[in-house]
C-alpha atoms as a PDB file:
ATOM      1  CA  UNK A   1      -2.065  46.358-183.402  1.00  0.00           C
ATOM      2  CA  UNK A   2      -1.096  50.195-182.985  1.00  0.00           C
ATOM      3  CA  UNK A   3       1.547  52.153-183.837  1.00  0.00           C
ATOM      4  CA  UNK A   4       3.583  54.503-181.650  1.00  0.00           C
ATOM      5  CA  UNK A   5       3.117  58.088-182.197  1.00  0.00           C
ATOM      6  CA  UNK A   6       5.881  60.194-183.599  1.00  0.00           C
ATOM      7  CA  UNK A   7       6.136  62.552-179.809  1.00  0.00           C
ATOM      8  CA  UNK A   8       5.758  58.754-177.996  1.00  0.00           C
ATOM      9  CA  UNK A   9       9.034  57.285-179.536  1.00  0.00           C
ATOM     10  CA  UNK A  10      10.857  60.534-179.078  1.00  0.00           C
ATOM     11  CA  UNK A  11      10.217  60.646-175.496  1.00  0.00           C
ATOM     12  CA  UNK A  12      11.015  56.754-175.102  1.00  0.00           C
ATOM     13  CA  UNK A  13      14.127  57.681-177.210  1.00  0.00           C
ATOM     14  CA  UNK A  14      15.301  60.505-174.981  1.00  0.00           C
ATOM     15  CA  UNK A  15      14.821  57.927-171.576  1.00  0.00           C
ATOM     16  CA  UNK A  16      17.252  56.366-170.822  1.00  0.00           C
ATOM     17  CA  UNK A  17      15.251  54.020-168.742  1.00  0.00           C
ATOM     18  CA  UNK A  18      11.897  52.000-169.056  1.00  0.00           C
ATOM     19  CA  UNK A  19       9.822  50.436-166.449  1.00  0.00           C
ATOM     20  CA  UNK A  20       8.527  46.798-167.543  1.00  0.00           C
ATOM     21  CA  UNK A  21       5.544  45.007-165.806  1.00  0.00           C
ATOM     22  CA  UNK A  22       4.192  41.358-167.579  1.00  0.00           C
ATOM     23  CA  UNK A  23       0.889  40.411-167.552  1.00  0.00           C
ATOM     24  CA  UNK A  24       0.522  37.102-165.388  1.00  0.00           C
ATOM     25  CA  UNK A  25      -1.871  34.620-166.763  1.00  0.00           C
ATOM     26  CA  UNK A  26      -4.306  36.129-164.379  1.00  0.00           C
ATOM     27  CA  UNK A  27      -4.288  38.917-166.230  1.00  0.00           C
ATOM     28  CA  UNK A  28      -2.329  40.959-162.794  1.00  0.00           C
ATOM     29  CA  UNK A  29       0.921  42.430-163.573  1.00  0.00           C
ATOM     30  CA  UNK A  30       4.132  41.534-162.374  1.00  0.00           C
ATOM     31  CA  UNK A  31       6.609  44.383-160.391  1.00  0.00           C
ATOM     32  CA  UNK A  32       7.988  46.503-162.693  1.00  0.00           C
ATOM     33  CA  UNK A  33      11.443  46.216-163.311  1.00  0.00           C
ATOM     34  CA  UNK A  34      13.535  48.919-165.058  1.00  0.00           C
ATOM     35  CA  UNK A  35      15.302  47.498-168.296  1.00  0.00           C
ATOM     36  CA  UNK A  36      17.165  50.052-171.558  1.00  0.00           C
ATOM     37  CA  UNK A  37      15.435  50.336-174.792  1.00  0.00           C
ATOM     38  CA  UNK A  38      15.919  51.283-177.783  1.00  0.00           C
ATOM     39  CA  UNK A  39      14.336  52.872-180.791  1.00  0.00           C
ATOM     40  CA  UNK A  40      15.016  51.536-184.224  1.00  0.00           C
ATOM     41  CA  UNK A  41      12.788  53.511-187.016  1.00  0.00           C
ATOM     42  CA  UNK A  42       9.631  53.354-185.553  1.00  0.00           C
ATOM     43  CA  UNK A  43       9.716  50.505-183.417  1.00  0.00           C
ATOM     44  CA  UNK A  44      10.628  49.897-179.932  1.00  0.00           C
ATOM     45  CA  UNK A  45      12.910  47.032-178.792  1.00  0.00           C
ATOM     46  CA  UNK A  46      13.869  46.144-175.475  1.00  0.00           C
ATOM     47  CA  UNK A  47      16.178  42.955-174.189  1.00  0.00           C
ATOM     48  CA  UNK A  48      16.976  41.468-170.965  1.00  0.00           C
ATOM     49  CA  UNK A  49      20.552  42.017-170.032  1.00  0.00           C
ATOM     50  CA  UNK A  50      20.599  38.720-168.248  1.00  0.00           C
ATOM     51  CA  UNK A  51      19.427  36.443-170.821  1.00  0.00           C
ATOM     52  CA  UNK A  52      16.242  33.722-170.587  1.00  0.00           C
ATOM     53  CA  UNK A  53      16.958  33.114-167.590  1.00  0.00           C
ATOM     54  CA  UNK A  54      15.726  36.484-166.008  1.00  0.00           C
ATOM     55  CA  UNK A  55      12.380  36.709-164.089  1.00  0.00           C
ATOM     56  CA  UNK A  56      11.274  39.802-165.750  1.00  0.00           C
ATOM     57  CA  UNK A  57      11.244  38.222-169.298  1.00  0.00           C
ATOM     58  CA  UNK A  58      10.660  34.922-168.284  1.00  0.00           C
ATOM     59  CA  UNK A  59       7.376  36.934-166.882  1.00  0.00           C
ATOM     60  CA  UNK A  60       7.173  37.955-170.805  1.00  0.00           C
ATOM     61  CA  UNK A  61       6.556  34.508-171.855  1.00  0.00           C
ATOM     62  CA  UNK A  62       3.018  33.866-170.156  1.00  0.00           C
ATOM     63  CA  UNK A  63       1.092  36.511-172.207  1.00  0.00           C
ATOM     64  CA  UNK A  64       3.304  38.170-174.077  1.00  0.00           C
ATOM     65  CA  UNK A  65       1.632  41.237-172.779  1.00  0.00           C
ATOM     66  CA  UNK A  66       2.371  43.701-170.070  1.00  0.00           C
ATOM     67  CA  UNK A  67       2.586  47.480-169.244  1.00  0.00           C
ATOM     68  CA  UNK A  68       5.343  49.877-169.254  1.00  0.00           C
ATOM     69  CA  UNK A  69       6.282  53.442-168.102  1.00  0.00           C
ATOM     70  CA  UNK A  70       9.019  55.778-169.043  1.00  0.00           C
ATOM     71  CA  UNK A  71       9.185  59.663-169.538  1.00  0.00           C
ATOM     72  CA  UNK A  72       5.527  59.850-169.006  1.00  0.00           C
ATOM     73  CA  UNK A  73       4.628  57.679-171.345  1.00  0.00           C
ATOM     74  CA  UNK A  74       2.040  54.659-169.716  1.00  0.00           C
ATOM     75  CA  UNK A  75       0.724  52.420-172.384  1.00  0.00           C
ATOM     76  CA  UNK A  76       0.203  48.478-172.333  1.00  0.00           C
ATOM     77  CA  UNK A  77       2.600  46.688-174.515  1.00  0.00           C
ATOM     78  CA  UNK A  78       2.273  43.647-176.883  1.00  0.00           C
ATOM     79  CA  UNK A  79       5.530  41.503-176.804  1.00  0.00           C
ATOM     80  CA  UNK A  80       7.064  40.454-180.149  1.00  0.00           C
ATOM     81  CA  UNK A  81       9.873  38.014-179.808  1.00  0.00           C
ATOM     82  CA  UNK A  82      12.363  38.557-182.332  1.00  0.00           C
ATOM     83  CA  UNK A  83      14.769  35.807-183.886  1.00  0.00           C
ATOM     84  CA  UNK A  84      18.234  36.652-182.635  1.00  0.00           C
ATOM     85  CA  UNK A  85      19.458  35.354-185.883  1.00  0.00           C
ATOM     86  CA  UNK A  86      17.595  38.314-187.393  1.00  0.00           C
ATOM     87  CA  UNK A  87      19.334  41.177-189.341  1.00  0.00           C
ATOM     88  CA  UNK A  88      17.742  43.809-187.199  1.00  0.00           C
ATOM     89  CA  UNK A  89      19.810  42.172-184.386  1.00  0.00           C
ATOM     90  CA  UNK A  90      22.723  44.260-185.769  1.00  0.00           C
ATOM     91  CA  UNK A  91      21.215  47.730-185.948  1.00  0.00           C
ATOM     92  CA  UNK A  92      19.645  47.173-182.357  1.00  0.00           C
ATOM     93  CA  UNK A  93      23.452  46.470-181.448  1.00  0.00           C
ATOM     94  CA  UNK A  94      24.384  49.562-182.968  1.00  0.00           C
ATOM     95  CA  UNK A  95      21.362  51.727-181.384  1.00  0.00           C
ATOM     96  CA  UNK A  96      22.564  50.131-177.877  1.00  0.00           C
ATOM     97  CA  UNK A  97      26.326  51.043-178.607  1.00  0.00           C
ATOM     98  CA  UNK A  98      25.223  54.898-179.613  1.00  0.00           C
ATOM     99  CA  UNK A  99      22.496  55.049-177.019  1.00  0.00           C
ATOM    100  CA  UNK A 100      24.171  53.809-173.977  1.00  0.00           C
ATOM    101  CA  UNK A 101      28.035  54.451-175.177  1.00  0.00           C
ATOM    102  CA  UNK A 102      29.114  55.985-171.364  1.00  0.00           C
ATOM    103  CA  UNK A 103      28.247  52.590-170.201  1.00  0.00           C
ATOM    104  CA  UNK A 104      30.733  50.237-171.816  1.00  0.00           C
ATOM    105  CA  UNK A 105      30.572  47.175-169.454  1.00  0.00           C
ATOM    106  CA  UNK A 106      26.931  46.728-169.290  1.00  0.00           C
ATOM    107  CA  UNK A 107      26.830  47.339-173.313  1.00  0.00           C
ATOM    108  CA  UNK A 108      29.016  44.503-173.894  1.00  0.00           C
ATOM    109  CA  UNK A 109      26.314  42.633-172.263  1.00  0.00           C
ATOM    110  CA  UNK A 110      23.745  43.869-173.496  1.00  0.00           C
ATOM    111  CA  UNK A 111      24.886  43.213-177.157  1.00  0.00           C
ATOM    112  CA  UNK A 112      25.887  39.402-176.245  1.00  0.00           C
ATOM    113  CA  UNK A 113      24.795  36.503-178.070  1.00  0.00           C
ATOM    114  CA  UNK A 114      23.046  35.678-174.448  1.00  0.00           C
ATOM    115  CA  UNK A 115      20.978  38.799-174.257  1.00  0.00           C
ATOM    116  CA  UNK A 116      20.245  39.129-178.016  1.00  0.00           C
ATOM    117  CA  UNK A 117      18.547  35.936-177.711  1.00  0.00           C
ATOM    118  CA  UNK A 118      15.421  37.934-175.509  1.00  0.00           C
ATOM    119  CA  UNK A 119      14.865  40.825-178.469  1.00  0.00           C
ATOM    120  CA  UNK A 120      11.640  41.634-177.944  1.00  0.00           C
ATOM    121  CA  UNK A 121       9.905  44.422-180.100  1.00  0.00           C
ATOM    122  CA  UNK A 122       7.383  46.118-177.522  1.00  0.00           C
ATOM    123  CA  UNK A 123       3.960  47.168-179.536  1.00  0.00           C
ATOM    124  CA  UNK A 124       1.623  49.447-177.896  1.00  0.00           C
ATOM    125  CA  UNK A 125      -2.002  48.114-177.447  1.00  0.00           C
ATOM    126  CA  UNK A 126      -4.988  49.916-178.271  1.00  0.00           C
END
């Protein structure tokens, strides 16, 4: 796997907004759907607000692959689920909190128990 680029995660950092498309089992992707991320070091993390339950992740689940788009930045993704017992659980709480702060209601939910169980650390493919 690939890392991001130092100018890539500062211009996924800035957005405020990404555009995520899974890869069917086809191979097609899905309709992109705009979901926050966040960068933690030099990773990218992304969750779904809604929890499991939500079509765009559940789309996540059949490859673990998919596309996504944000401040010019177009690259296909890798998805990584992450253990929401994890430490890093806590600093991606924090990133959310500092990122998204004007946005208190939908930051609640994004930190919940519920939506911390879809972490997902999104690794850019070759």
């Amino acid at each position: 796997m690939t890392s991001w680029t130092s100018d890539e995660l500062t211009r996924l950092d800035d957005a405020d907004e990404m555009r995520v498309a899974a890869t069917r089992r086809d191979g097609s992707l899905r309709t992109p759907v705009i979901v926050w991320m966040v960068r933690l070091g030099d990773d990218l993390y992304t969750r779904s607000v809604n929890g499991p339950d939500a079509a765009w992740f559940r789309g996540t689940r059949a490859r673990h692959e998919g596309h996504i788009s944000a401040n010019g930045i177009e690259k296909d993704v890798t998805f990584v689920d992450i253990d929401a017992g994890d430490a890093v659980n806590a600093d991606l709480d924090a990133a959310y909190q500092s990122k998204y702060r004007r946005y208190s209601g939908p930051v609640a939910s994004i930190t919940s128990p519920l939506a911390r169980s879809t972490t997902l650390k999104v690794i850019p493919q070759q």
